[in-house]
Protein backbone atom coordinates (compact mmCIF):
# COMPACT_ATOMS: atom_id res chain seq x y z
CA UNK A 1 31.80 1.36 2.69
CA UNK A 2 33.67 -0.13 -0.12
CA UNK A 3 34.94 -2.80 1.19
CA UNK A 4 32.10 -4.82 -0.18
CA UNK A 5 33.66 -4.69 -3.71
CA UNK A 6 36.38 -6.13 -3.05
CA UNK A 7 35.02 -9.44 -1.69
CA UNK A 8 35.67 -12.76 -3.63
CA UNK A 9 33.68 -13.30 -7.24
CA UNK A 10 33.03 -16.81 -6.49
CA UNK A 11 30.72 -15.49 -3.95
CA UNK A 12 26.76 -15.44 -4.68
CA UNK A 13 25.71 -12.32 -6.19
CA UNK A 14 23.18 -11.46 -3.35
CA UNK A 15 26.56 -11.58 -1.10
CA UNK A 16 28.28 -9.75 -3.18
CA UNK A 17 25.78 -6.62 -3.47
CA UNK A 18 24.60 -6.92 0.01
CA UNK A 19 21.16 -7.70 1.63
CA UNK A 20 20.49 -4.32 3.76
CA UNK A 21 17.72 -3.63 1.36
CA UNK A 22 16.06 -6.98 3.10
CA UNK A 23 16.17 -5.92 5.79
CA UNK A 24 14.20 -2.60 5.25
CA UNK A 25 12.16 -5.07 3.53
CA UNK A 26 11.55 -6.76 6.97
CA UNK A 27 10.44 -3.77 8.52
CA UNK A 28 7.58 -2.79 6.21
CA UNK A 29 6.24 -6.51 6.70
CA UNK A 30 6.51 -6.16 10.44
CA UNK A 31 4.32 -2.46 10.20
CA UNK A 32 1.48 -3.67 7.46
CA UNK A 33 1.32 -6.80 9.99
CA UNK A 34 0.21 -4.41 12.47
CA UNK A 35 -2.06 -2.37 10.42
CA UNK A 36 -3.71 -4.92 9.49
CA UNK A 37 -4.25 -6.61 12.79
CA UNK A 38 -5.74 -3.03 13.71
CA UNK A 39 -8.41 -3.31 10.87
CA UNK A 40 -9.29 -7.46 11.48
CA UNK A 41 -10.28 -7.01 15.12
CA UNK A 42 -13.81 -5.40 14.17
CA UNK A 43 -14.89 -7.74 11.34
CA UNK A 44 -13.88 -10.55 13.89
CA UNK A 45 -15.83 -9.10 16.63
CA UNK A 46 -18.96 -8.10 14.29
CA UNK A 47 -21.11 -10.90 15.67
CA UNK A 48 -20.34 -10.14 19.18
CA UNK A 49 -20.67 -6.77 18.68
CA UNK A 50 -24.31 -7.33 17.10
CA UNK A 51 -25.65 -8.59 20.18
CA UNK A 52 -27.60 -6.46 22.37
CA UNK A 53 -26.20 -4.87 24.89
CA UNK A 54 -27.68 -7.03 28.13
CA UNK A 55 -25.91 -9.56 26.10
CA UNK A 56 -22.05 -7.68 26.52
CA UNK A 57 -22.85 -6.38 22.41
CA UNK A 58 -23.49 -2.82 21.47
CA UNK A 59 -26.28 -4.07 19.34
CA UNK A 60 -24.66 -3.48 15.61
CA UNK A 61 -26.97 -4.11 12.85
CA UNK A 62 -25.68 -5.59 9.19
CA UNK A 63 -26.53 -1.99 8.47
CA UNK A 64 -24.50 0.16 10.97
CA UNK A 65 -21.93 -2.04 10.53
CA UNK A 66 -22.13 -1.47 6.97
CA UNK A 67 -21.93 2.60 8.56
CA UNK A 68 -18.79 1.72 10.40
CA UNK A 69 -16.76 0.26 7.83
CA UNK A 70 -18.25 3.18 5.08
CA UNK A 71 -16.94 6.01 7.90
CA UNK A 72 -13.25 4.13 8.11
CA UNK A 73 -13.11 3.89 4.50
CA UNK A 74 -14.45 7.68 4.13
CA UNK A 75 -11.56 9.21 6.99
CA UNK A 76 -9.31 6.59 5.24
CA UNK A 77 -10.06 8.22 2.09
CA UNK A 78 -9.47 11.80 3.50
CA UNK A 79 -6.27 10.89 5.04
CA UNK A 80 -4.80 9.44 2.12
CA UNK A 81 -5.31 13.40 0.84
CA UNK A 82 -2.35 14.53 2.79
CA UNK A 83 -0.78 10.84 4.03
CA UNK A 84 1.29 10.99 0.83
CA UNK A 85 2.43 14.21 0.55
CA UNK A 86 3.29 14.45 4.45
CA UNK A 87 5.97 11.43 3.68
CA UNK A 88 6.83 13.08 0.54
CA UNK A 89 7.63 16.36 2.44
CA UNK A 90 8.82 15.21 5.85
CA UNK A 91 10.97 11.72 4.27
CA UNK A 92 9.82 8.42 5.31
CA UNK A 93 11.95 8.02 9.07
CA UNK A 94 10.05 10.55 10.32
CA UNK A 95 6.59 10.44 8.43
CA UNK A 96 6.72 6.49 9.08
CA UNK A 97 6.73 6.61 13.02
CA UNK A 98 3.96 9.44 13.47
CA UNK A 99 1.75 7.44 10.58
CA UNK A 100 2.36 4.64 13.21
CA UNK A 101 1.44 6.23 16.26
CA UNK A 102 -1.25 7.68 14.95
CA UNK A 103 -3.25 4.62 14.28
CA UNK A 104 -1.82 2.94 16.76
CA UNK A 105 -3.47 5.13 19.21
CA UNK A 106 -6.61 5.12 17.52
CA UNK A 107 -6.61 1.26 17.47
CA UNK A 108 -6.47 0.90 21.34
CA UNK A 109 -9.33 3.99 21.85
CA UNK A 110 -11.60 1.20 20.13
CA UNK A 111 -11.41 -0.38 23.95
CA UNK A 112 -13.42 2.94 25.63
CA UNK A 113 -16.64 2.33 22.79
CA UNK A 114 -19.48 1.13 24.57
CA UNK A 115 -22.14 2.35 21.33
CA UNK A 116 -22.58 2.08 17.67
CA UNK A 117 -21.74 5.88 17.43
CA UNK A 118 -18.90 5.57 19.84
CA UNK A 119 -17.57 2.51 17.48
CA UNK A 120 -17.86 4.50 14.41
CA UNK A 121 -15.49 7.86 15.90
CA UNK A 122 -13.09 5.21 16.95
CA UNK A 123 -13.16 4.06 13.88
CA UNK A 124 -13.11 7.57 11.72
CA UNK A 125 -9.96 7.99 13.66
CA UNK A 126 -8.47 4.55 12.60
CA UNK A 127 -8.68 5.68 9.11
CA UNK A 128 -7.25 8.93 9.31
CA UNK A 129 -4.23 7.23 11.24
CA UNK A 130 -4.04 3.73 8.95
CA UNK A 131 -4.03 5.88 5.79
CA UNK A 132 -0.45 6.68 5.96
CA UNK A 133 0.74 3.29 6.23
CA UNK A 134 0.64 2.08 2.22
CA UNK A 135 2.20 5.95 1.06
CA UNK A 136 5.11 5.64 3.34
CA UNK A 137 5.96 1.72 2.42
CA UNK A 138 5.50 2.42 -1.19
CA UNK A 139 7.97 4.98 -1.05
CA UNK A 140 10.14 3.26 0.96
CA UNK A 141 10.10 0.80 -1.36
CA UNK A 142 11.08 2.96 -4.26
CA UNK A 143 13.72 4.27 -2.65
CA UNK A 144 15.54 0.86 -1.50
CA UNK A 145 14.68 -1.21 -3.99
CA UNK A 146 15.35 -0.79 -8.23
CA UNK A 147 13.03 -0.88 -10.46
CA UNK A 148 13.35 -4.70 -11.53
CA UNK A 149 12.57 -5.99 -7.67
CA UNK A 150 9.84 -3.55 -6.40
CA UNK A 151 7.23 -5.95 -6.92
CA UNK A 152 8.34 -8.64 -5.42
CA UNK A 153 9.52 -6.22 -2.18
CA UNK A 154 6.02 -5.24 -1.95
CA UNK A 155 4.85 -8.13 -2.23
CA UNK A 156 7.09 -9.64 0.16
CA UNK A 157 6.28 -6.95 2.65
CA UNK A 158 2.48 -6.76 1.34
CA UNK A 159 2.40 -10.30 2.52
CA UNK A 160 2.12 -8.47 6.15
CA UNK A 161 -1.70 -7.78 5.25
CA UNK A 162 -2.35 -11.50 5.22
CA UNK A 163 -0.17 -12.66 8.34
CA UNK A 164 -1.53 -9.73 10.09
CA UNK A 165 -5.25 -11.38 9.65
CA UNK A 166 -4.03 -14.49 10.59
CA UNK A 167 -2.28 -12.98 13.49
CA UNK A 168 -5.76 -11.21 15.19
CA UNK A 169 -7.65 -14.24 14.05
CA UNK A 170 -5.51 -16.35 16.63
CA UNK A 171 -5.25 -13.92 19.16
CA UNK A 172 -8.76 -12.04 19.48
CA UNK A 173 -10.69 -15.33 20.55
CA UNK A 174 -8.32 -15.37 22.92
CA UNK A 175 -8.29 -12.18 24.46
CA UNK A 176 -11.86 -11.70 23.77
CA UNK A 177 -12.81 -15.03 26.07
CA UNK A 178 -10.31 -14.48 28.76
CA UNK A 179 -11.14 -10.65 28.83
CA UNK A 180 -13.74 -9.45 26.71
CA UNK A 181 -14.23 -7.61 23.82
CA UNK A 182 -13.17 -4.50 25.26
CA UNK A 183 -9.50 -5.83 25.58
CA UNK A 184 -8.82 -7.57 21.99
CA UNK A 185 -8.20 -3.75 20.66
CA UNK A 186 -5.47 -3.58 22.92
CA UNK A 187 -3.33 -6.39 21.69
CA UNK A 188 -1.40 -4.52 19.09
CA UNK A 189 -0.60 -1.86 21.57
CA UNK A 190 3.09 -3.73 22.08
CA UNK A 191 4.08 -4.92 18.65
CA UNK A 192 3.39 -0.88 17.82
CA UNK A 193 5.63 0.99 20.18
CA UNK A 194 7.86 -1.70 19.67
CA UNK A 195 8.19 -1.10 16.10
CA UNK A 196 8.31 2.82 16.42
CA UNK A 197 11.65 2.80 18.08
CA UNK A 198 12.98 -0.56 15.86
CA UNK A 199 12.57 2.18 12.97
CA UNK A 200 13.65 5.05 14.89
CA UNK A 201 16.94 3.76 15.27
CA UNK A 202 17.35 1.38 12.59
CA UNK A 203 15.80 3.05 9.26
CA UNK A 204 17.92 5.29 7.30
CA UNK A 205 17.67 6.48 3.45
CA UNK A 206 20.19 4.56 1.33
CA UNK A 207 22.63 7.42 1.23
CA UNK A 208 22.53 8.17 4.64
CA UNK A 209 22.66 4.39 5.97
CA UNK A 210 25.55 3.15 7.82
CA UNK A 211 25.70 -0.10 7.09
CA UNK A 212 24.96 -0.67 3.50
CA UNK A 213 27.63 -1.15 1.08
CA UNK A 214 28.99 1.06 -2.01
CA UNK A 215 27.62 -1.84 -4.20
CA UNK A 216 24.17 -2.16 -2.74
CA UNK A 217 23.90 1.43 -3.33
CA UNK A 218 24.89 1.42 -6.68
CA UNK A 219 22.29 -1.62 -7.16
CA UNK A 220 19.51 -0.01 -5.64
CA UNK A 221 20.23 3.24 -7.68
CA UNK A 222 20.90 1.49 -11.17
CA UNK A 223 17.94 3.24 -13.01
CA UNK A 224 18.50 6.04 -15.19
CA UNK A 225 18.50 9.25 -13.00
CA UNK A 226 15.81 10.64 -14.99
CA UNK A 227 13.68 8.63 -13.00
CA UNK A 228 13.90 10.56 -10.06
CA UNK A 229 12.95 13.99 -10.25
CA UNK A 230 12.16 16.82 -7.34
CA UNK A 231 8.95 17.56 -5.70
CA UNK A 232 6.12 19.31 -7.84
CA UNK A 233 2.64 21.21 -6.43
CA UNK A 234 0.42 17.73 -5.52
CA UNK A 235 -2.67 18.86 -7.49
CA UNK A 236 -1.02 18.91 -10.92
CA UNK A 237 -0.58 14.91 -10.33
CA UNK A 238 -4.05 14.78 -11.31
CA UNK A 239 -4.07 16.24 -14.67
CA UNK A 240 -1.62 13.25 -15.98
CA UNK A 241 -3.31 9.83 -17.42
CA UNK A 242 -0.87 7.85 -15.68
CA UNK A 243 -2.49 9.06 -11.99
CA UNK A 244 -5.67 8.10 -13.53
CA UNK A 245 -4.42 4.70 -14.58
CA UNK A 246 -3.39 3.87 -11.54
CA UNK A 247 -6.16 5.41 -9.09
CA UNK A 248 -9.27 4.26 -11.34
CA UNK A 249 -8.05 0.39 -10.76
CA UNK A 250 -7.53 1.20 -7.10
CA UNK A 251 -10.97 2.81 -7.21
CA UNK A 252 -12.73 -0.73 -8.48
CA UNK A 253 -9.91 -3.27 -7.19
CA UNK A 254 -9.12 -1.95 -3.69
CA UNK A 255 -12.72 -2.20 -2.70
CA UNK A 256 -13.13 -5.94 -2.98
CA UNK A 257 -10.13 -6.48 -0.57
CA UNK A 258 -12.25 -4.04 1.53
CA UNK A 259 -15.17 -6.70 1.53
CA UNK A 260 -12.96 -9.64 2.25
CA UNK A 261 -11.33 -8.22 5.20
CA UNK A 262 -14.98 -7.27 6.88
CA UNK A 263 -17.31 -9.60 6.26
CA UNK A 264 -15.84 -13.20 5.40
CA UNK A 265 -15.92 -13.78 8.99
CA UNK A 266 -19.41 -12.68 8.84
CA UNK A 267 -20.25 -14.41 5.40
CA UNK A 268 -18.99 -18.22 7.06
CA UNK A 269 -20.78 -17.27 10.29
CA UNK A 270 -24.18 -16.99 8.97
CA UNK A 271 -23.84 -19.08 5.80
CA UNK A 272 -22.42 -21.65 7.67
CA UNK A 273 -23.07 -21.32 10.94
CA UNK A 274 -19.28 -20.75 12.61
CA UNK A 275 -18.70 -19.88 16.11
CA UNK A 276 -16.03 -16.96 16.57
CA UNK A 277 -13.55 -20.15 17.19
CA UNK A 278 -14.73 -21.77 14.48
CA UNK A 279 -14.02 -19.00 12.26
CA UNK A 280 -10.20 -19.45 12.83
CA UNK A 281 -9.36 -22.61 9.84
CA UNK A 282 -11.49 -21.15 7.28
CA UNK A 283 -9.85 -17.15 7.61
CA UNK A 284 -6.43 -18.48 8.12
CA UNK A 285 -6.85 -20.62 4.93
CA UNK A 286 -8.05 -17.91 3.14
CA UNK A 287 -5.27 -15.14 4.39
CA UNK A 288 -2.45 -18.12 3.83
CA UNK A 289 -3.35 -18.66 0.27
CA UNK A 290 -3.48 -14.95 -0.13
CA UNK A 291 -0.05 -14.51 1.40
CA UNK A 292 1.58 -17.01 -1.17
CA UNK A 293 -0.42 -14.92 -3.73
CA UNK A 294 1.49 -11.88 -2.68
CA UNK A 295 4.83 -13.31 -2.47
CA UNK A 296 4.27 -15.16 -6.16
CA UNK A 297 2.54 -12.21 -7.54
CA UNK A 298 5.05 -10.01 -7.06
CA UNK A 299 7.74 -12.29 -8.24
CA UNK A 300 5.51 -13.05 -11.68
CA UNK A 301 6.63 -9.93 -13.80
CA UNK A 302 10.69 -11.06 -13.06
CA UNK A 303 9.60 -14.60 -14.22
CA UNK A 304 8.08 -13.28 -17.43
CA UNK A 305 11.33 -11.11 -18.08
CA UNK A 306 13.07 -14.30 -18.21
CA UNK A 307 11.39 -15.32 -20.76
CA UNK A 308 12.19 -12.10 -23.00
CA UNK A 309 9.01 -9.83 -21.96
CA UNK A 310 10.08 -6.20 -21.43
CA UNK A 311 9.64 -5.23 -17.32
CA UNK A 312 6.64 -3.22 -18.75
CA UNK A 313 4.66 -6.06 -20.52
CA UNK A 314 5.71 -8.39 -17.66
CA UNK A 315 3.96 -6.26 -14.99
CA UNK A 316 0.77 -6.23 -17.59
CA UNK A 317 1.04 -9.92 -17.95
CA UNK A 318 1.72 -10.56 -14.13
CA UNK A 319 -1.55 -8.35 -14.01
CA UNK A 320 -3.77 -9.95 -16.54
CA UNK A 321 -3.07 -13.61 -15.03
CA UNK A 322 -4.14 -12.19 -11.60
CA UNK A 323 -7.17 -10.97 -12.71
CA UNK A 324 -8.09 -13.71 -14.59
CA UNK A 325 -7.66 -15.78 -11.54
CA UNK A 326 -10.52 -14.11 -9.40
CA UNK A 327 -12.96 -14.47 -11.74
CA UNK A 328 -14.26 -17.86 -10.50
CA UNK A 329 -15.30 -16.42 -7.29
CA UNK A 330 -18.58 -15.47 -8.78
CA UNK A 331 -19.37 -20.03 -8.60
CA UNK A 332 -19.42 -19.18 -4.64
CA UNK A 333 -23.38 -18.20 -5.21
CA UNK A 334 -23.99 -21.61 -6.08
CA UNK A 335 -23.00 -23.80 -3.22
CA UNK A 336 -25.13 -24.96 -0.43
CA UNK A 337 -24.05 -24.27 3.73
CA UNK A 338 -23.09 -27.87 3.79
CA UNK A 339 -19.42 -29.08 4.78
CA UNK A 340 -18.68 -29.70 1.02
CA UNK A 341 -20.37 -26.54 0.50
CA UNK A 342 -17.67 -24.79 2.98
CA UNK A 343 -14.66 -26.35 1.55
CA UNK A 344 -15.35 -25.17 -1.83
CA UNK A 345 -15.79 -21.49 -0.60
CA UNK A 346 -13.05 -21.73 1.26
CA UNK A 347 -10.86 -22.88 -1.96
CA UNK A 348 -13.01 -20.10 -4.25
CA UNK A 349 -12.16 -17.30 -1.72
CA UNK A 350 -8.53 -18.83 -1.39
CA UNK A 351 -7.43 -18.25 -4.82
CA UNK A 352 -9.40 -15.07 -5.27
CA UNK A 353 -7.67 -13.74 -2.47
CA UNK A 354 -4.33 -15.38 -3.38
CA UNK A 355 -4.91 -13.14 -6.77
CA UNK A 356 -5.92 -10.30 -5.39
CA UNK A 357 -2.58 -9.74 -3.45
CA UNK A 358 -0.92 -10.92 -6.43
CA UNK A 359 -2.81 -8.24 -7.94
CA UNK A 360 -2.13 -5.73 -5.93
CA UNK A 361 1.41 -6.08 -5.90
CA UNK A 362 1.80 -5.19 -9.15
CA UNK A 363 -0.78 -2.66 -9.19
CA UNK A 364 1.30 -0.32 -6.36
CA UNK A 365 4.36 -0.95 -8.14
CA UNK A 366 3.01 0.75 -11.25
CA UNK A 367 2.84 3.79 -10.16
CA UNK A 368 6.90 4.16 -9.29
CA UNK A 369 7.41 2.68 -13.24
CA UNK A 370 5.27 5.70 -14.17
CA UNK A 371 6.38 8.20 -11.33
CA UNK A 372 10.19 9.87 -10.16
CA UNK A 373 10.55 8.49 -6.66
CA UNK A 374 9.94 12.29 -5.69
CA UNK A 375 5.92 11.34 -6.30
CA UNK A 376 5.20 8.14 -5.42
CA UNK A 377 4.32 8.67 -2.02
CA UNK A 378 2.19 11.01 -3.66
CA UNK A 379 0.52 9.32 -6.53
CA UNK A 380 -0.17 6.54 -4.03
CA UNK A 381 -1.95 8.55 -1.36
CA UNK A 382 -4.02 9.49 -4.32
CA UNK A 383 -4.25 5.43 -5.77
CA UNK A 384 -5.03 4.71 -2.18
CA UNK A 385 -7.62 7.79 -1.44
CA UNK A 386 -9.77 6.26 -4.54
CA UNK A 387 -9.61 3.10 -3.52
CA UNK A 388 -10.75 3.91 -0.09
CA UNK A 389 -13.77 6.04 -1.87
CA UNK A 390 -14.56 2.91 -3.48
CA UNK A 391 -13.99 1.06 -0.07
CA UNK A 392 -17.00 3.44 1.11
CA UNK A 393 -19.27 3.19 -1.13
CA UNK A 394 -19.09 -0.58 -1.62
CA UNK A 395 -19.61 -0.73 2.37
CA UNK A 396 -22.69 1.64 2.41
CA UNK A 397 -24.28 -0.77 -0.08
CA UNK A 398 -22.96 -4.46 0.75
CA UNK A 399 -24.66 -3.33 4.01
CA UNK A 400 -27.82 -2.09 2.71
CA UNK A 401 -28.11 -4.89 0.60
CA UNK A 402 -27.41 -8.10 3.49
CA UNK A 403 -29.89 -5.76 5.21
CA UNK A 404 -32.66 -5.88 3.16
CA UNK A 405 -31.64 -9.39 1.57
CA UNK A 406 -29.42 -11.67 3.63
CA UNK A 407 -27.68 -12.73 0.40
CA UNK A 408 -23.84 -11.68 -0.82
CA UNK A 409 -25.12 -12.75 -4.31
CA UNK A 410 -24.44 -9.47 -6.36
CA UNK A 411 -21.42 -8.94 -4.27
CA UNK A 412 -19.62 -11.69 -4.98
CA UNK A 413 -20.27 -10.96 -9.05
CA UNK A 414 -18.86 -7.59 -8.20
CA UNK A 415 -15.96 -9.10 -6.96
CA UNK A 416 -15.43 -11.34 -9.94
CA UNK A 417 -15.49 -8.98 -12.79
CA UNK A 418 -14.02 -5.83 -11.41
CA UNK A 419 -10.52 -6.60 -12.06
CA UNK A 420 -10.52 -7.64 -15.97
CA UNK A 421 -12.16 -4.15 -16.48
CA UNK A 422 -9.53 -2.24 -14.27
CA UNK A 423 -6.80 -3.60 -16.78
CA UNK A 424 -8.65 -2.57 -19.30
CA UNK A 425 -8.54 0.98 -18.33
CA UNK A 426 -4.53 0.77 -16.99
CA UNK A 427 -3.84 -0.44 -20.47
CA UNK A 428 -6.05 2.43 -22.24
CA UNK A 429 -4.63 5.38 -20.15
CA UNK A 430 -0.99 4.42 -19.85
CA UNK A 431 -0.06 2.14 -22.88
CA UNK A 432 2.85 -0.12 -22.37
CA UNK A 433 3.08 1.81 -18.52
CA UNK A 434 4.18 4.86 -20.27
CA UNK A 435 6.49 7.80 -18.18
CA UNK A 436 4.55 10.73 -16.65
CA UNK A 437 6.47 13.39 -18.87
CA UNK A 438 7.55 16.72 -16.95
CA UNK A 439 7.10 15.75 -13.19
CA UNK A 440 9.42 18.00 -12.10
C-alpha cells in the first residue's frame, strides 16, 4: 500500500496521492441521480395525473397535489429522524444499500396507484425510504474527503440531483407514451439494483479499502484528529448553536428546491402552455444551469482561499455570493406567457437554480467544519429533517394558494429572499463556523 510514495516527483500531485477518493465520489453521483429521478417522475406526470380518470388521470387537483408532495415531505421529514443515526450506527456500506432499497422499492409501488389516496401512501413511503440518501453521502463524504475538498465532492456528487431531473425528463415522455403512466415509475428499477451491488462490492471505509494508497490515506486524514470524535446520545445535538445554524437555513433554503423540483413543470405548463414534450428544453435548461451551479459552487470557497480567505470565511463568502444570486428570481412575476416571456423565466429560474445548488453545497458541508465525522450523518439527518418540515409546509400552502389563485406570485418572492436571511442566522449562531465544543 506504500508503493504509491515512492512514485516519481515529477508526477502531478493528483497522481501522486491517488484518485480512489474519485471514485467514491462517482458513486454518490450515480445514487443522488437515482433519487432524484424517483422524486421528478410525479411533478412530470402532475398534469396527466390531474385528468379525470375516464381520461387515464386519477383526477389530482392543484390542491391534493399540494397533499401529496406535503405527505412526502412530512415521512421525509420523519425519516430523516433516524436516517442519520442508522448510518451513524450501522457505517455507511451497509446503511447505504438498505437506504437504497428502501426507496427504491417504494419508487416502483408508485406503478399499483390508481387514486389520489393510493398516490399519496406511495408517496409517504418514498419519503421514509429517500430520506436516507443525503445522511449517508454526507458522511461518506466526510470520511473520504478532507476538509479543504468536501465542498466541491458534494457538489460534484450533488450535481446527481440535477442530471437525475434531466434524466426522468427524457425518459418519462417516453415511457409514459409507449406505456403509460403506470410504467414511467418503473424506470429506475435497473439503475437501482444495479447500484446496490456496484457498492456492495466496491465501497469500503478508507482504512479498510484495498486499493487506496498510504498517501491518499494520509491526504484524506490530514485534519487534526480532534476533529473526529466518537458517537454521543443524538438528542444532545440539539442543544448546540451550531445544529441550529445549520438546520434553521435548511429549514428556509431546502424548501425552495422543494418547489422547483414539483411544480416548474407545472408553472411552464399552465403559464405557458407546454405539452409534457414540450416541457423537456425548458427543465433541462433549468437542471443544466443548476448542475454547473453545483459543480462551481462547491469549488468557490477553494477559489477564495487562494486569494488568502481562511476555509471558514471562504465557505461564508462562497455562501453570501450564492444567495445573492437568487434574488432576481422574484422579476419572474413580471413577464408575460409570451416566447420572450419564456426565455426570460427560463434564464431567471436558471441562475436561481444554478445558486441554489451552489448554495447548497456549501450549506451541507458546514456542518462536517462544525461536527467530528462521528456526527455528521447525524447533524444532517437533523439539517435535512427541517428542511423537509419546511418542504411540507411550503407544499400545503403553494397548493392552497394556486388553488384559490392560479398565481405563483408570493411564491416566487419567497423564493427570492429566503436565502440572504438564512446567512444571516448561520453567521449569528456559529460565528466564523465555530467548533461544536465537547461532542464526544
Amino acid at each position: 500500500m506504500g508503493s504509491s510514495l515512492e512514485i516519481k516527483s515529477d508526477l502531478p500531485a493528483s497522481e501522486r496521492i491517488g484518485r480512489v477518493r474519485w471514485t467514491i465520489c462517482a458513486m454518490l453521483f450515480a445514487a443522488t441521480t437515482i433519487n432524484y429521478m424517483d422524486r421528478q417522475v410525479l411533478a412530470l406526470l402532475k398534469p396527466t395525473l390531474m385528468q379525470s380518470v375516464a381520461h387515464h388521470g386519477i383526477g389530482l387537483t392543484e390542491e391534493s397535489y399540494g397533499t401529496v408532495v406535503a405527505f412526502f415531505t412530512l415521512f421525509y421529514a420523519i425519516g430523516q429522524l433516524g436516517a442519520g443515526r442508522f448510518v451513524d450506527k450501522v457505517g455507511t456500506r451497509i446503511g447505504y444499500m438498505v437506504i437504497m432499497a428502501v426507496w427504491s422499492l417504494s419508487a416502483m409501488s408508485h406503478a399499483l396507484v390508481n387514486s389520489v389516496l393510493e398516490l399519496g401512501i406511495a408517496r409517504s413511503f418514498l419519503g421514509i425510504g429517500e430520506s436516507g440518501n443525503f445522511p449517508a453521502a454526507n458522511k461518506t463524504n466526510a470520511e473520504w474527503f478532507p476538509q479543504k475538498e468536501r465542498s466541491f465532492s458534494f457538489g460534484i456528487f450533488n450535481c446527481g440531483a440535477n442530471v437525475g431531473v434531466i434524466l426522468a425528463t427524457l425518459l418519462v415522455p417516453i415511457a409514459t407514451y409507449r406505456f403509460g403512466w403506470h410504467a414511467a415509475f418503473l424506470v429506475t428499477g435497473f439503475f437501482s439494483a444495479s447500484w446496490i451491488l456496484m457498492w456492495f462490492f466496491k465501497y469500503h471505509k478508507p482504512a479498510e479499502h484495498p486499493s487506496l494508497s498510504s498517501a491518499e490515506l494520509a491526504y484524506i486524514n490530514q485534519d487534526p484528529p480532534e476533529k473526529r470524535g466518537t458517537s454521543m446520545p443524538w438528542v444532545k445535538l440539539f442543544g448546540f448553536r451550531q445544529t441550529w445554524a445549520y438546520a434553521i437555513p435548511k429549514f428556509l433554503t431546502d424548501p425552495i428546491w422543494w418547489f422547483y423540483l414539483y411544480w416548474l413543470p407545472g408553472y411552464f405548463s399552465v403559464k405557458f402552455n407546454l405539452s409534457l414534450v414540450g416541457l423537456g428544453l425548458p427543465i433541462l435548461i433549468v437542471y443544466n444551469a443548476s448542475a454547473i451551479g453545483s459543480i462551481y459552487g462547491g469549488y468557490l470557497p477553494e477559489s477564495f482561499i487562494h486569494i488568502g480567505l481562511s476555509a471558514q470565511r471562504a465557505r461564508i463568502a462562497a455562501m453570501f455570493l450564492c444567495a445573492s444570486l437568487v434574488v432576481p428570481v422574484f422579476l419572474i412575476n413580471y413577464l408575460h406567457g409570451d416566447n420572450f416571456g419564456k426565455w426570460a423565466a427560463i434564464g431567471l429560474l436558471s441562475l436561481a437554480a444554478a445558486a441554489h445548488q451552489g448554495w447548497s453545497a456549501n450549506l451541507f458541508t458546514t456542518a462536517s467544519d462544525m461536527f467530528p465525522r462521528s456526527a455528521v450523518g447525524s447533524v444532517t439527518g437533523i439539517g435535512t429533517m427541517t428542511g423537509a418540515v419546511g418542504g411540507f409546509l411550503l407544499a400545503k400552502f403553494a397548493g392552497h394558494i394556486l388553488q384559490i389563485s392560479g398565481s405563483y406570485s408570493l411564491l416566487f418572492i419567497i423564493a427570492a429572499s429566503v436565502y440572504l436571511i438564512s446567512l444571516l442566522i448561520n453567521v449569528l449562531l456559529a460565528p466564523g463556523l465555530k467548533k461544536a465544543e465537547s461532542v464526544a
